[in-house]
N, C-alpha and C. Protein backbone atom coordinates (compact mmCIF):
# COMPACT_ATOMS: atom_id res chain seq x y z
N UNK A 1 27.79 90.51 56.21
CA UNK A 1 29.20 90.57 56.56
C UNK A 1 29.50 89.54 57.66
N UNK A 2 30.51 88.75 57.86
CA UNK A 2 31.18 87.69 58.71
C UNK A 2 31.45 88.45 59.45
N UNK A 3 31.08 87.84 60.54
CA UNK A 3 31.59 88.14 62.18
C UNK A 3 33.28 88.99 62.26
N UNK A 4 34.14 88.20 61.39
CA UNK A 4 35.34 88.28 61.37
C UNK A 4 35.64 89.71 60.46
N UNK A 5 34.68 90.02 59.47
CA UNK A 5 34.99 91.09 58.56
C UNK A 5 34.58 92.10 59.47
N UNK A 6 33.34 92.03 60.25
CA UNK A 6 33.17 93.07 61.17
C UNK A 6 34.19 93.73 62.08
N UNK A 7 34.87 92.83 62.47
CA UNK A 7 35.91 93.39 63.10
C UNK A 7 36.88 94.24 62.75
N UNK A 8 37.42 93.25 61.49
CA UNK A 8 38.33 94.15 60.61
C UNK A 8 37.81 95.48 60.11
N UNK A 9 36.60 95.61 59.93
CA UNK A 9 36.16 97.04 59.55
C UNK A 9 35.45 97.82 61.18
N UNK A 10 36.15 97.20 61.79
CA UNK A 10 35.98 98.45 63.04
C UNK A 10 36.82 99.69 63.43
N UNK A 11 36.54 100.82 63.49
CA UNK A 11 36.96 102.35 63.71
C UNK A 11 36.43 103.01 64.73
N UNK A 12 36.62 101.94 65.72
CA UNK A 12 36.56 102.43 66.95
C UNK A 12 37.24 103.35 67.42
N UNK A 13 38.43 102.89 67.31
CA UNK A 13 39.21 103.93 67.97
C UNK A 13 40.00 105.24 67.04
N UNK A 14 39.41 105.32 65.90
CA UNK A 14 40.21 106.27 65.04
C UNK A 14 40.78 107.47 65.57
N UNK A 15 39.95 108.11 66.45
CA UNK A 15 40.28 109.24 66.94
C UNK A 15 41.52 108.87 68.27
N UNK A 16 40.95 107.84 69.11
CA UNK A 16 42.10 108.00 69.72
C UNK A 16 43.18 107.44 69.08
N UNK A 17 43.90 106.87 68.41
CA UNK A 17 45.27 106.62 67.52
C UNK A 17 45.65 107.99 66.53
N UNK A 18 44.34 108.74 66.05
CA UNK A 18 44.95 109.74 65.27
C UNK A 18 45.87 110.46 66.84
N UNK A 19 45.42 110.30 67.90
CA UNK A 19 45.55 111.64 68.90
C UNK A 19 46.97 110.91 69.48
N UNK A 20 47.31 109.55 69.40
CA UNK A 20 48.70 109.04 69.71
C UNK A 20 50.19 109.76 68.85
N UNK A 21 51.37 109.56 69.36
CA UNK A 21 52.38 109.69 68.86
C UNK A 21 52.98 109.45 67.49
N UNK A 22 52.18 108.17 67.03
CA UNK A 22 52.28 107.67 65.99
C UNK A 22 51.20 107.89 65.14
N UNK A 23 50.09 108.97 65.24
CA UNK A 23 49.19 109.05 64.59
C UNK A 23 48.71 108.12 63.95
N UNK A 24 48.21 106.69 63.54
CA UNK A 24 48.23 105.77 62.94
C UNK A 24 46.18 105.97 62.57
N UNK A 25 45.96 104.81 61.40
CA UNK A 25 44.86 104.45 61.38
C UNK A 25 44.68 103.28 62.29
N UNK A 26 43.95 102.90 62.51
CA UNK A 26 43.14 101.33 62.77
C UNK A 26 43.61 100.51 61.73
N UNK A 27 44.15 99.36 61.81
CA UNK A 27 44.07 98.28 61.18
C UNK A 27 43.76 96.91 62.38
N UNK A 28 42.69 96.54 62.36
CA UNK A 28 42.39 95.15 63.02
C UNK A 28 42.98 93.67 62.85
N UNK A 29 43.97 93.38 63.55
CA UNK A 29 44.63 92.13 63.13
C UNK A 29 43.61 91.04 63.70
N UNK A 30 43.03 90.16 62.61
CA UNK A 30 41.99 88.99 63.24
C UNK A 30 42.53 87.85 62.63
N UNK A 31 42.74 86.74 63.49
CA UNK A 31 43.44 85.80 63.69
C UNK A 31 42.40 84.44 64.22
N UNK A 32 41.20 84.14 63.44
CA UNK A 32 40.76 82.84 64.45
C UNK A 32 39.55 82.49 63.37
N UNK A 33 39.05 81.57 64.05
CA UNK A 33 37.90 80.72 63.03
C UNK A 33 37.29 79.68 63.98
N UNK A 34 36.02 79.78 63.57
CA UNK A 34 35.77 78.39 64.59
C UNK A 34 35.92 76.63 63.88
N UNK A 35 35.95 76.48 65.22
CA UNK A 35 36.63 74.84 65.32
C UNK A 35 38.04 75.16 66.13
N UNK A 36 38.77 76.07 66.25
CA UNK A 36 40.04 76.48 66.63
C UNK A 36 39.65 75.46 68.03
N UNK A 37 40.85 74.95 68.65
CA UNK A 37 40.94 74.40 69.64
C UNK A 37 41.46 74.64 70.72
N UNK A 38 43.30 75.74 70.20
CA UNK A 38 43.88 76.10 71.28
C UNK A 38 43.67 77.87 70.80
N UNK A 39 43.14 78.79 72.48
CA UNK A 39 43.65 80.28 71.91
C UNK A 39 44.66 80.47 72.59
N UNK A 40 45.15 81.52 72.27
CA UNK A 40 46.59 82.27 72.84
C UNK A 40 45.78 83.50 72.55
N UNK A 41 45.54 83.96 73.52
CA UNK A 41 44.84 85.25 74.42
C UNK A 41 46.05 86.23 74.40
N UNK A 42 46.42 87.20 73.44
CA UNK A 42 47.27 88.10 73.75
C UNK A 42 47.06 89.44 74.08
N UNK A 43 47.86 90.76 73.99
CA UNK A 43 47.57 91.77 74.44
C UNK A 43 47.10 92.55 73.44
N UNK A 44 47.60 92.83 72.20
CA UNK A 44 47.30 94.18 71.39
C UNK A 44 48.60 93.45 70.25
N UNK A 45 47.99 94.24 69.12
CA UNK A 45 49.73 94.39 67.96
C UNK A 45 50.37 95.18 68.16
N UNK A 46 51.35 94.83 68.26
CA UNK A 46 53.16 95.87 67.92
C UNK A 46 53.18 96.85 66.63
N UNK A 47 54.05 97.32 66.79
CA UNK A 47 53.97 97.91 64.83
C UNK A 47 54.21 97.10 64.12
N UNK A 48 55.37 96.38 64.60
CA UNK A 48 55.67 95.27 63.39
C UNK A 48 53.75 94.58 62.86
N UNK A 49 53.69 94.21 64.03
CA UNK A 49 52.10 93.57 63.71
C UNK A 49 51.25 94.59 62.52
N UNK A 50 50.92 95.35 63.15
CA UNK A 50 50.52 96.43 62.29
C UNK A 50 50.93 96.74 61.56
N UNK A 51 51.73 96.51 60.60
CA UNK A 51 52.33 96.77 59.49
C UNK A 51 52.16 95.61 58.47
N UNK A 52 52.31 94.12 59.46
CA UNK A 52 52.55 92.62 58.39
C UNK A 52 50.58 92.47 58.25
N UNK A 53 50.01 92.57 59.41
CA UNK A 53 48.60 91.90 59.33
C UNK A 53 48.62 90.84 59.68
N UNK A 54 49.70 90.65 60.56
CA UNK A 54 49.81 88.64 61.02
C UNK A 54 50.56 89.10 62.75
N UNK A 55 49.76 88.01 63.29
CA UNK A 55 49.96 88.37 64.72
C UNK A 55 51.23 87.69 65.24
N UNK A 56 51.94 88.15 66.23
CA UNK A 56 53.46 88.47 66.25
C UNK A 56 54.48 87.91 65.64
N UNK A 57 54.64 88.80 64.56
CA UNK A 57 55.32 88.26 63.99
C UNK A 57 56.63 89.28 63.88
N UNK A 58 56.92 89.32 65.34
CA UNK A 58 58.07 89.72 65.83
C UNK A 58 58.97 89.08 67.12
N UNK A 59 60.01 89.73 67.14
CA UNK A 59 60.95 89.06 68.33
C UNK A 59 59.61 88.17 69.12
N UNK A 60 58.92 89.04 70.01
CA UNK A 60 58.10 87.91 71.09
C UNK A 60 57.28 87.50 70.51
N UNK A 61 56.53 86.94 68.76
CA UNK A 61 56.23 85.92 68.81
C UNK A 61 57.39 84.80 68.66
N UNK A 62 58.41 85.17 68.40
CA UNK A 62 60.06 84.18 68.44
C UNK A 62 59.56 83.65 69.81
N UNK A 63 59.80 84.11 70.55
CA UNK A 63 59.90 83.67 71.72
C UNK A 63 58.47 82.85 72.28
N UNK A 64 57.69 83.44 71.77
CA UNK A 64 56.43 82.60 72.14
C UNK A 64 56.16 81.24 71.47
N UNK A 65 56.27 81.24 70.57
CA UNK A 65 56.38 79.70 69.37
C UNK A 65 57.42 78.98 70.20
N UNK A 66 58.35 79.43 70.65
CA UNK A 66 59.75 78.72 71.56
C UNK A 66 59.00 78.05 72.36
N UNK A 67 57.98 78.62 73.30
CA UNK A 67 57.66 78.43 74.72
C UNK A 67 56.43 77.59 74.36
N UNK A 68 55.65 77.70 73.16
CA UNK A 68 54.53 76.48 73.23
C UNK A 68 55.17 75.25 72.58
N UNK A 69 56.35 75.65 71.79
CA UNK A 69 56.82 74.17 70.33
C UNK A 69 55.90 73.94 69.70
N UNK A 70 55.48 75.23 69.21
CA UNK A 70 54.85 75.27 68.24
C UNK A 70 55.86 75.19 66.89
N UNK A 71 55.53 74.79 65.69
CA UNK A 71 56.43 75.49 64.35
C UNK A 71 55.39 76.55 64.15
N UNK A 72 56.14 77.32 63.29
CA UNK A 72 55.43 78.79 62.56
C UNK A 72 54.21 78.48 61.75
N UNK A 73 54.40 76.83 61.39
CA UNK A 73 52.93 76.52 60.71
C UNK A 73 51.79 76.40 61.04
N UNK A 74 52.02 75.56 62.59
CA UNK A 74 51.64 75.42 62.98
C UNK A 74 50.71 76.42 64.23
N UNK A 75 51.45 77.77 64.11
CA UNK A 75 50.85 78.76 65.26
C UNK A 75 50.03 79.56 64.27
N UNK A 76 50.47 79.20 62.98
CA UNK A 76 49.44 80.07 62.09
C UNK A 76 48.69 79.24 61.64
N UNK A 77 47.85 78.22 62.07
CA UNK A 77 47.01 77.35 61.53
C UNK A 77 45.58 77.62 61.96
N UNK A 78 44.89 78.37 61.63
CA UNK A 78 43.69 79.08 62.01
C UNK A 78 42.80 78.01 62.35
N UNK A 79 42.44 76.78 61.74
CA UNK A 79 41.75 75.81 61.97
C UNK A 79 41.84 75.03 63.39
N UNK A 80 43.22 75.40 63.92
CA UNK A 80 43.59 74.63 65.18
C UNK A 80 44.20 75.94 65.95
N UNK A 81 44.28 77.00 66.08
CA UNK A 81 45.04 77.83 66.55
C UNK A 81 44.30 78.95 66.23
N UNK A 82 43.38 80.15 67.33
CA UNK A 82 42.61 81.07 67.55
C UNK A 82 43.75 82.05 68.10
N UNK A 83 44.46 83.39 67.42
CA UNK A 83 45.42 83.96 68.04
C UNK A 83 43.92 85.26 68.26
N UNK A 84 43.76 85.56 69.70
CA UNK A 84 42.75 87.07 69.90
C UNK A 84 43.46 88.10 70.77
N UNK A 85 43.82 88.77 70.54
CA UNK A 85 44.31 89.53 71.92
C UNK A 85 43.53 90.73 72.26
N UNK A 86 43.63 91.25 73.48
CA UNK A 86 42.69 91.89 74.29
C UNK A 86 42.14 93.21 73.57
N UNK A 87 43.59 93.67 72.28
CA UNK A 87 42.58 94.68 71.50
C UNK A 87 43.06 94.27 69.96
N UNK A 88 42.35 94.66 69.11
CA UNK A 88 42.90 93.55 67.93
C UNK A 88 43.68 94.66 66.98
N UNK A 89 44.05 96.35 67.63
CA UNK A 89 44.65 97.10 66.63
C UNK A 89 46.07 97.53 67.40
N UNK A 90 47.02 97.59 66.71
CA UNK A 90 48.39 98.31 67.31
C UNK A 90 47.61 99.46 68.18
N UNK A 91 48.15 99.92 69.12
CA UNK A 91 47.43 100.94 69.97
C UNK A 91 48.18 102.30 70.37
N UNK A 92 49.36 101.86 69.67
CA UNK A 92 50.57 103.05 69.57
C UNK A 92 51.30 103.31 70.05
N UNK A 93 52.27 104.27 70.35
CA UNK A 93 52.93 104.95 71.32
C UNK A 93 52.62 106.31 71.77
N UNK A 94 53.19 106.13 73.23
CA UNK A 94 53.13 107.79 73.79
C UNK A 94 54.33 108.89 73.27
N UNK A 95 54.47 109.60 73.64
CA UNK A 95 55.44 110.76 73.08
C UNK A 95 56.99 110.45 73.11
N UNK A 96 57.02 109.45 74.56
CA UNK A 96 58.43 109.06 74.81
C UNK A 96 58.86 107.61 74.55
N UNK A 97 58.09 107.12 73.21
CA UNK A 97 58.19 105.93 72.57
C UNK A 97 57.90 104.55 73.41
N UNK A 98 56.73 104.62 74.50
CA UNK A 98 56.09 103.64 75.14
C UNK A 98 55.15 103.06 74.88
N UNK A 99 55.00 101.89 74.57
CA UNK A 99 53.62 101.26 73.98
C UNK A 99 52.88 101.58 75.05
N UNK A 100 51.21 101.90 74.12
CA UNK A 100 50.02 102.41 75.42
C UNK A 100 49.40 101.30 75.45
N UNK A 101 48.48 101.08 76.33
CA UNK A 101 47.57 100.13 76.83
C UNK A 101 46.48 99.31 75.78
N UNK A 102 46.29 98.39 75.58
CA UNK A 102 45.21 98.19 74.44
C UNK A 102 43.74 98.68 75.07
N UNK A 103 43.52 99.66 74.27
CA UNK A 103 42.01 100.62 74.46
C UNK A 103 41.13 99.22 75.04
N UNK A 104 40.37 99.78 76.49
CA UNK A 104 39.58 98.69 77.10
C UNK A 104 38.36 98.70 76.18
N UNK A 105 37.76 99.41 75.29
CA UNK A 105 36.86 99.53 74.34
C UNK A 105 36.90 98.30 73.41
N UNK A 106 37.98 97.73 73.10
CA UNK A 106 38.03 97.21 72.48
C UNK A 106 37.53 95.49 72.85
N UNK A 107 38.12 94.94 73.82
CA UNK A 107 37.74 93.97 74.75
C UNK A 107 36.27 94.16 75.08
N UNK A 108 35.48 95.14 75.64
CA UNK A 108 34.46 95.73 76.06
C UNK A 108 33.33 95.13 74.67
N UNK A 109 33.67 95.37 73.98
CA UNK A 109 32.71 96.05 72.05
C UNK A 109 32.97 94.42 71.47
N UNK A 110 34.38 93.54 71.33
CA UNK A 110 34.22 92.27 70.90
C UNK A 110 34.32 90.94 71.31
N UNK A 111 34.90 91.31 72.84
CA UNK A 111 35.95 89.50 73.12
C UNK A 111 34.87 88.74 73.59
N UNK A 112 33.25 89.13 73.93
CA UNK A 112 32.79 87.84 74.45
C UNK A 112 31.89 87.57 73.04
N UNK A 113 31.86 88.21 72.19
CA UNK A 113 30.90 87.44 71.40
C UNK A 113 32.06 86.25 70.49
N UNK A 114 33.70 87.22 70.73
CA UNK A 114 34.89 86.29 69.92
C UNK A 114 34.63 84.70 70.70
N UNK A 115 34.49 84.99 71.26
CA UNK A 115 34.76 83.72 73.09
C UNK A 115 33.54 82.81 72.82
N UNK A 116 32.45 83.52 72.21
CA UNK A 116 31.16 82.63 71.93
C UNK A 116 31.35 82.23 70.36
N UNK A 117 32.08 82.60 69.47
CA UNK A 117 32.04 82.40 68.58
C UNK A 117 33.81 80.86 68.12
N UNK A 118 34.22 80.75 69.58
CA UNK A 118 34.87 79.75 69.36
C UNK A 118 34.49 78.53 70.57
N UNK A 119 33.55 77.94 70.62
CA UNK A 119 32.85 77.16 71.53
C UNK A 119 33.92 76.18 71.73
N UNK A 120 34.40 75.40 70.22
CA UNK A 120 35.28 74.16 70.36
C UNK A 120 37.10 74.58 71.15
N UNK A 121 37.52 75.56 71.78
CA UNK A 121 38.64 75.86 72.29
C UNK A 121 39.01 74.69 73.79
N UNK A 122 39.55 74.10 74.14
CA UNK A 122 40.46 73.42 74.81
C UNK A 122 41.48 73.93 75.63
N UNK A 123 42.84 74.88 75.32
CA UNK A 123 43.18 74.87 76.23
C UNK A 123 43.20 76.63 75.57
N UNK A 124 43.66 77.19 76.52
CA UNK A 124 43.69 78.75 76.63
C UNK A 124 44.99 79.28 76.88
N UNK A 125 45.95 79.94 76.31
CA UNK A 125 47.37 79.80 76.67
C UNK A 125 46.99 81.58 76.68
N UNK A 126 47.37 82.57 77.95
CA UNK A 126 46.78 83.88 78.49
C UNK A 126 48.53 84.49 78.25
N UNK A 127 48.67 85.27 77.55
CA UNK A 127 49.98 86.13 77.33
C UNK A 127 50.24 87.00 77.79
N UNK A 128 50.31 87.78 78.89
CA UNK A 128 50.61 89.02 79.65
C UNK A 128 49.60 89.54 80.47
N UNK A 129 49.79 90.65 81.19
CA UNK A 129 48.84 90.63 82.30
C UNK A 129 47.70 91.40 81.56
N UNK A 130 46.95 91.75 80.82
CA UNK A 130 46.20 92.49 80.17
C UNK A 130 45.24 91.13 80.20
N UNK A 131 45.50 90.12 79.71
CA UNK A 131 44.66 88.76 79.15
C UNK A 131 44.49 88.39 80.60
N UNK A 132 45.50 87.90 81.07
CA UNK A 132 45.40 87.46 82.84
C UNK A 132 44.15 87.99 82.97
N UNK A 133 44.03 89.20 83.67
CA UNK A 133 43.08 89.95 84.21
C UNK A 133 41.62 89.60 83.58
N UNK A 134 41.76 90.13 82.30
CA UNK A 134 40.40 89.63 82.08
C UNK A 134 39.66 88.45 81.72
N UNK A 135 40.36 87.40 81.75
CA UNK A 135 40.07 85.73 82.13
C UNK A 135 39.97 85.32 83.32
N UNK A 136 41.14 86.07 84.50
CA UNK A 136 41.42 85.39 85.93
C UNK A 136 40.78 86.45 86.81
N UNK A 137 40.46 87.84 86.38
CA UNK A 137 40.25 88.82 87.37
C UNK A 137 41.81 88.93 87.44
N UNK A 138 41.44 90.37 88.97
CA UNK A 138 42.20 91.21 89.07
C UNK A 138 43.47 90.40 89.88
N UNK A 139 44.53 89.83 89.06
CA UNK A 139 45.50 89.28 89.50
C UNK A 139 47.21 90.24 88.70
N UNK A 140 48.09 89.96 89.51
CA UNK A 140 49.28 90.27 88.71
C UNK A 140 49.94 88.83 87.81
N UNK A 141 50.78 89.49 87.43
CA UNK A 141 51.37 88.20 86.36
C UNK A 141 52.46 87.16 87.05
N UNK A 142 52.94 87.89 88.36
CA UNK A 142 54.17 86.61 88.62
C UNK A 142 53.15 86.24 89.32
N UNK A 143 52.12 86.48 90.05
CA UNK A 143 51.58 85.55 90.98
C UNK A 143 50.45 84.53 90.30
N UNK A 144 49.91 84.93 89.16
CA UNK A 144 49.46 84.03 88.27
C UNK A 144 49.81 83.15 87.79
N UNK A 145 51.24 83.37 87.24
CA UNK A 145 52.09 82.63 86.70
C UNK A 145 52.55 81.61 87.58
N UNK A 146 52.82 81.80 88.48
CA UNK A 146 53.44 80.77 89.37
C UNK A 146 52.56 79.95 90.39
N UNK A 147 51.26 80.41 89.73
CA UNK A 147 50.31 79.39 90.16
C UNK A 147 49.54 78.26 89.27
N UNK A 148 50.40 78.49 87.89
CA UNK A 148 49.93 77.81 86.89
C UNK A 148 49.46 76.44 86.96
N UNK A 149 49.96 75.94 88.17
CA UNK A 149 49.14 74.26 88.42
C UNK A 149 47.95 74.27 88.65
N UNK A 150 47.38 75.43 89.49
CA UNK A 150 46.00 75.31 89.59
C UNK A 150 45.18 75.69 88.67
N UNK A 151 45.59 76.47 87.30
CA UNK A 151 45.00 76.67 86.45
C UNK A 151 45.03 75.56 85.02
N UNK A 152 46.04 75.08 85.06
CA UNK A 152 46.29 73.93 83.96
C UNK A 152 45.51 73.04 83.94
N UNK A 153 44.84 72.47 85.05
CA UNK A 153 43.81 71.39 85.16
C UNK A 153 42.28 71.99 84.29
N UNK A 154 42.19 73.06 84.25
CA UNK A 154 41.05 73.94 83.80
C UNK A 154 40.97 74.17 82.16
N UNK A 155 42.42 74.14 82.08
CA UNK A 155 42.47 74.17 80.39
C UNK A 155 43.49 75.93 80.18
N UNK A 156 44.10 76.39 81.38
CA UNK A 156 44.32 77.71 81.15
C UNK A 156 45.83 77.51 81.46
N UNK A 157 46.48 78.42 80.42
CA UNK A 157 47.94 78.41 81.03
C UNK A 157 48.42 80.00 81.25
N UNK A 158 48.26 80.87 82.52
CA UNK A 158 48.72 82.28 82.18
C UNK A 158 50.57 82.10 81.95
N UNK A 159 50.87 83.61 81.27
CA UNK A 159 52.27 83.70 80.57
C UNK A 159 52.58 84.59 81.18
N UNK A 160 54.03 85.41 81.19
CA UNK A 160 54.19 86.71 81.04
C UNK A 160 54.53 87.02 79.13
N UNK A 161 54.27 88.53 79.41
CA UNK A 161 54.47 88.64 77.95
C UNK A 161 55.59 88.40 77.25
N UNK A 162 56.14 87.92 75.89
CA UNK A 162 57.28 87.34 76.06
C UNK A 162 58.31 88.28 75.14
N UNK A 163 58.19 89.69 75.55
CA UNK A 163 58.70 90.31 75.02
C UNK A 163 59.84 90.57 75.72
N UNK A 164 61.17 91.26 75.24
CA UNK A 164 62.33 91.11 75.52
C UNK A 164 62.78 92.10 76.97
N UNK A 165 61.72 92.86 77.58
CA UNK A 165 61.39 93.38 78.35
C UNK A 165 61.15 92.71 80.02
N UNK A 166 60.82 91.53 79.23
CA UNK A 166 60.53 90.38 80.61
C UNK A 166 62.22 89.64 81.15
N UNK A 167 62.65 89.85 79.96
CA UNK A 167 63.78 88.95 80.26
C UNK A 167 64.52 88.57 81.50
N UNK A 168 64.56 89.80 82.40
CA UNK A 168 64.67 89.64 83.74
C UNK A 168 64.54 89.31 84.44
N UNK A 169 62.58 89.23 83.97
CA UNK A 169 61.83 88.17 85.30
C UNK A 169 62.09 86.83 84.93
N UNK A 170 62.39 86.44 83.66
CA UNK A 170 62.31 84.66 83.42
C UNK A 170 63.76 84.58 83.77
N UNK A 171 64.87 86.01 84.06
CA UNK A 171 66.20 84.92 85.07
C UNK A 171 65.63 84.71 86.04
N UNK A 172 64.51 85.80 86.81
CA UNK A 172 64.28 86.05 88.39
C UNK A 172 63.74 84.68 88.33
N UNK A 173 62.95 83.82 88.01
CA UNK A 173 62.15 83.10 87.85
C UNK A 173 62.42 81.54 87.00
N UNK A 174 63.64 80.88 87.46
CA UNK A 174 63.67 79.64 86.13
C UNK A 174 62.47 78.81 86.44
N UNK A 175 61.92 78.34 87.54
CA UNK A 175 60.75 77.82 87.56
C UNK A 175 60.06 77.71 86.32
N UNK A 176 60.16 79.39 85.51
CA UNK A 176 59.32 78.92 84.35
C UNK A 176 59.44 77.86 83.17
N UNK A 177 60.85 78.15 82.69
CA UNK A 177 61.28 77.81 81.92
C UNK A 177 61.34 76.08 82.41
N UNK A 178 62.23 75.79 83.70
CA UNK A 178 62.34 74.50 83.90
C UNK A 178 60.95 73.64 83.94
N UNK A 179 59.56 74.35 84.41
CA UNK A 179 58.86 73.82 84.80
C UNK A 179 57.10 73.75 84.09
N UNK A 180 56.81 75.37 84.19
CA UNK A 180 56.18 75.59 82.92
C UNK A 180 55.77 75.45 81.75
N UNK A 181 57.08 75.81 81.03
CA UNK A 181 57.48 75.49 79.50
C UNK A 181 56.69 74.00 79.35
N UNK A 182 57.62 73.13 79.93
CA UNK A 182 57.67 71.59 79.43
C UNK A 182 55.99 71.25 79.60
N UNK A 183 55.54 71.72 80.46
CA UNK A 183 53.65 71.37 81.01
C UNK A 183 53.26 71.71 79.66
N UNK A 184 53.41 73.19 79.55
CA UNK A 184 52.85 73.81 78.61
C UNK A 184 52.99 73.31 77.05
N UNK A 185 53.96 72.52 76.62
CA UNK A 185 54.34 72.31 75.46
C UNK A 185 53.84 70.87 75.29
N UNK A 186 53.63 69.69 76.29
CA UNK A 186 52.82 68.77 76.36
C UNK A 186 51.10 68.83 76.23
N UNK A 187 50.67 69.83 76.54
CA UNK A 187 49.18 70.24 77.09
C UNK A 187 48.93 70.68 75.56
N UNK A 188 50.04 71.51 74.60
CA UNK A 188 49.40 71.67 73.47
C UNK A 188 49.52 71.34 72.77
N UNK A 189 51.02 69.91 72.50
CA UNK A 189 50.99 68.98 71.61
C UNK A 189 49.38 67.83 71.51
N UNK A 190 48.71 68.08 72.34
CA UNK A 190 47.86 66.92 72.89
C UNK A 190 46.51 67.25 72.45
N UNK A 191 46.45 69.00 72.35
CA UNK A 191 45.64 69.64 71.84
C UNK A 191 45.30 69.56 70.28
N UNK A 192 46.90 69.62 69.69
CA UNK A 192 47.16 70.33 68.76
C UNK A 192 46.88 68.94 67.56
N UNK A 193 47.16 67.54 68.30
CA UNK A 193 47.03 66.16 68.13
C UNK A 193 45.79 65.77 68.29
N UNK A 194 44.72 66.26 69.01
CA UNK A 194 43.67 65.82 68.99
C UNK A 194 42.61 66.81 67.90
N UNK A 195 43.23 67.87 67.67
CA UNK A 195 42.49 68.55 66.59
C UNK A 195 43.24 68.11 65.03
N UNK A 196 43.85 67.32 64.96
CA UNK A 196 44.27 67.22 63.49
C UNK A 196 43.21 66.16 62.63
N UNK A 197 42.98 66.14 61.41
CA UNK A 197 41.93 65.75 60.69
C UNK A 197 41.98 63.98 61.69
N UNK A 198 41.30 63.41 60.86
CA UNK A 198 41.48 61.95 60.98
C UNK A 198 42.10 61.38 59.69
């Protein structure tokens, strides 16, 4: 069995999702291959996710494809584009319709052999504070974020998550957008250009 099928047939967490709000099974969204050049380190799937089998392919991946300039072809291009996030199954809701945490089991059981199994990666684009943390240590997300110069030289760009929830902080915050964005969308055209065939 491929590294990658292993995953998908993991039931780790069956019991805890049967014991969530949404009672759900496990379905493992895996998103990567080696040779990939750029990852986008995210948090967990949504339902929507969990439902399509393709990683966000909802409102905040809208918004995320916005923020790298990526096209949709291009963010789904497995050969150049490693999507992993910190747990690879929807993780559910609580009783009062709150997404829960992506099970640390999950990160724990696959992300460093994922991490060894994409050697050729370049730049690292980190999506919410779940990824932060376990790439940067124990940091928060605006203060990560707004230190993104010292991490860009390294190959890392942390995010906040770009779900419609944030929206607040990116008024609190145009820095990002004015300043960020544009780094960020150069750093992975360059990536994205140096991994295309010859």
């Amino acid at each position: 069995m491929e590294f990658a099928d292993q995953i998908r047939a993991c039931r780790l967490c069956a019991p805890r999702f049967a014991a969530t709000h949404t009672a759900h099974q496990p379905r493992p969204v895996v998103w990567f291959q080696p040779g990939a050049r750029l990852l986008i380190a995210g948090q967990a799937p949504g339902a929507r996710v969990h439902a399509s089998g393709r990683p966000f392919t909802d409102p905040s991946g809208d918004r995320l494809r916005d923020w790298t300039g990526l096209s949709e072809a291009e963010f789904y291009d497995r050969a150049r584009v490693a999507i992993v996030p910190m747990a690879f199954c929807f993780p559910g809701y609580d009783a009062k319709g709150a997404d829960l945490p992506p099970p640390a089991i999950c990160a724990r059981t696959w992300r460093a052999e994922v991490m060894a199994a994409l050697p050729d990666v370049r730049l690292t684009v980190l999506v919410g504070g779940h990824a932060i943390r376990w790439h940067l240590g124990a940091r928060d997300v605006t203060s990560a974020v707004a230190d993104w110069r010292a991490f860009a030289p390294r190959g890392i760009f942390p995010l906040p998550h770009p779900s419609w929830r944030n929206t607040g902080w990116l008024k609190r915050n145009p820095w990002f957008a004015d300043q960020l964005v544009p780094a960020l969308r150069d750093a992975i055209r360059k990536v994205m250009a140096d991994a295309d065939p010859a």
